[in-house]
C-alpha atoms as a PDB file:
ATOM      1  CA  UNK A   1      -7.656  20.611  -7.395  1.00  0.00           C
ATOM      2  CA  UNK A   2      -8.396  16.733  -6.687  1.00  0.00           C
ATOM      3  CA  UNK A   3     -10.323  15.882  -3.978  1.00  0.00           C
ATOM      4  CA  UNK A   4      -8.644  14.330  -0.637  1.00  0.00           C
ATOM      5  CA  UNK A   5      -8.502   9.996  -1.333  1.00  0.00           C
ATOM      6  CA  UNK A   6     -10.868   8.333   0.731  1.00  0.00           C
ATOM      7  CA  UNK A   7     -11.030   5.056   2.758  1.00  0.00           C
ATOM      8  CA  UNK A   8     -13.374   3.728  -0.365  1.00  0.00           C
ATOM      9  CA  UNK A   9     -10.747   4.647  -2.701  1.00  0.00           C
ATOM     10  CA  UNK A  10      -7.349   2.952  -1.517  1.00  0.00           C
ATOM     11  CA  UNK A  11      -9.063  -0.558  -2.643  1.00  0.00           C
ATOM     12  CA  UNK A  12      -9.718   0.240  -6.450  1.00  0.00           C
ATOM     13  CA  UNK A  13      -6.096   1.994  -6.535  1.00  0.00           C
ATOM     14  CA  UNK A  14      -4.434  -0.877  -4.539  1.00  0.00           C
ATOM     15  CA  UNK A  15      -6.103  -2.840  -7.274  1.00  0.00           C
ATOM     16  CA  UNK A  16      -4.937  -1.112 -10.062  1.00  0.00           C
ATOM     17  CA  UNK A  17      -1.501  -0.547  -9.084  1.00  0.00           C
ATOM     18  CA  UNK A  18      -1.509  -4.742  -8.811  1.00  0.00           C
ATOM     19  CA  UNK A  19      -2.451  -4.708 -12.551  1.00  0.00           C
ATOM     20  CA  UNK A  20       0.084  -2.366 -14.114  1.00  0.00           C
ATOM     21  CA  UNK A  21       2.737  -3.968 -11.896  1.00  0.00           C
ATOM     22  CA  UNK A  22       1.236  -7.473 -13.301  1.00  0.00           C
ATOM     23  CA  UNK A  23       1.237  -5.834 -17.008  1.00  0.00           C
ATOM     24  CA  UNK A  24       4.342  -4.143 -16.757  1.00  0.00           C
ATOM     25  CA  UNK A  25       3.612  -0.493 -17.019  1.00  0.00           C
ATOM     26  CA  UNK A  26       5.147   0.533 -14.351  1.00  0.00           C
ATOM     27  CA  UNK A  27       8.925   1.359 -15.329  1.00  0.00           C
ATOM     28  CA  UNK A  28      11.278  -0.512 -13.509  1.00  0.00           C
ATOM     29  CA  UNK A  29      13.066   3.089 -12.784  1.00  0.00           C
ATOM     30  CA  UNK A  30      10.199   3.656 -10.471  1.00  0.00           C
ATOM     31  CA  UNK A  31       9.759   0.307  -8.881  1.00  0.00           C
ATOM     32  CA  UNK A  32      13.083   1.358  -6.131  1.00  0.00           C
ATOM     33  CA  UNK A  33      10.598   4.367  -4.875  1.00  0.00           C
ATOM     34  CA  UNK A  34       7.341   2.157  -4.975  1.00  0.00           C
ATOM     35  CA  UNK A  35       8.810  -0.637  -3.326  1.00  0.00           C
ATOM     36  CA  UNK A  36       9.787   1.621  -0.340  1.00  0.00           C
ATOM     37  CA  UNK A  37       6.291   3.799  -0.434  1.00  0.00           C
ATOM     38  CA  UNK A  38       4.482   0.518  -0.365  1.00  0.00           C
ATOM     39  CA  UNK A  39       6.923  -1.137   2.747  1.00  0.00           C
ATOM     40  CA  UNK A  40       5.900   1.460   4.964  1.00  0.00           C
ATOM     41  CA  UNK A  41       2.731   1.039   3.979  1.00  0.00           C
ATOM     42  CA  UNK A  42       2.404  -2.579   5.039  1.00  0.00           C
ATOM     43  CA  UNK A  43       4.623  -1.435   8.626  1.00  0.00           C
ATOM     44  CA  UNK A  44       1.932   0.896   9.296  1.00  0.00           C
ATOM     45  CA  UNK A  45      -1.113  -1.372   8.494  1.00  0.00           C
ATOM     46  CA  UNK A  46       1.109  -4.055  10.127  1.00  0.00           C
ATOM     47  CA  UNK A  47       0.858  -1.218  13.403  1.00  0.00           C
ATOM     48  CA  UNK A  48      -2.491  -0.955  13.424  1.00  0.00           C
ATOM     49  CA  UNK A  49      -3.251  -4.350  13.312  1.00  0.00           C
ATOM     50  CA  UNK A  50      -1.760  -4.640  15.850  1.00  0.00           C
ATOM     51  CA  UNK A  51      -3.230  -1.602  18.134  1.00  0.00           C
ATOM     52  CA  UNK A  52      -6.432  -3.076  17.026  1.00  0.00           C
ATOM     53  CA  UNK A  53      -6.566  -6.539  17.852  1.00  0.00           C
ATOM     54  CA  UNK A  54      -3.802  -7.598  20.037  1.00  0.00           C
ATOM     55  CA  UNK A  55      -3.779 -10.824  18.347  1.00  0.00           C
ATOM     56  CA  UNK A  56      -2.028  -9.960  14.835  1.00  0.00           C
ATOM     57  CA  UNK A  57       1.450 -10.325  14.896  1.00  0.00           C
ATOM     58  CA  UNK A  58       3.182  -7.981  16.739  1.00  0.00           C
ATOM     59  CA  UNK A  59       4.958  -5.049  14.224  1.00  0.00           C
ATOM     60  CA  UNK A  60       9.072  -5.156  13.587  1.00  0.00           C
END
């Protein structure tokens, strides 16, 4: 069973996933359901931002 990602992780994946989009080994098949996993990533980063600072721009 894998262990649980950590906070140290998500860089070096976010990385990677950069490079095999960049490389083209991701299949474009998959790039619908990436391209939506990866939006709500950015609204909920976008959120937080937010919460934390009060001076990011405020979340759609």
């Amino acid at each position: 069973m894998p262990l649980p990602l950590t906070r140290h992780d998500w860089p070096r994946l976010l990385d990677e996933l950069v490079v095999q989009l960049d490389t083209g080994r991701i299949y474009n098949r998959d790039l619908d359901v990436l391209f939506v996993a990866l939006a709500a990533a950015d609204v909920a980063l976008t959120r937080r931002m937010y919460i934390r600072s009060r001076n990011a721009p405020h979340p759609r």
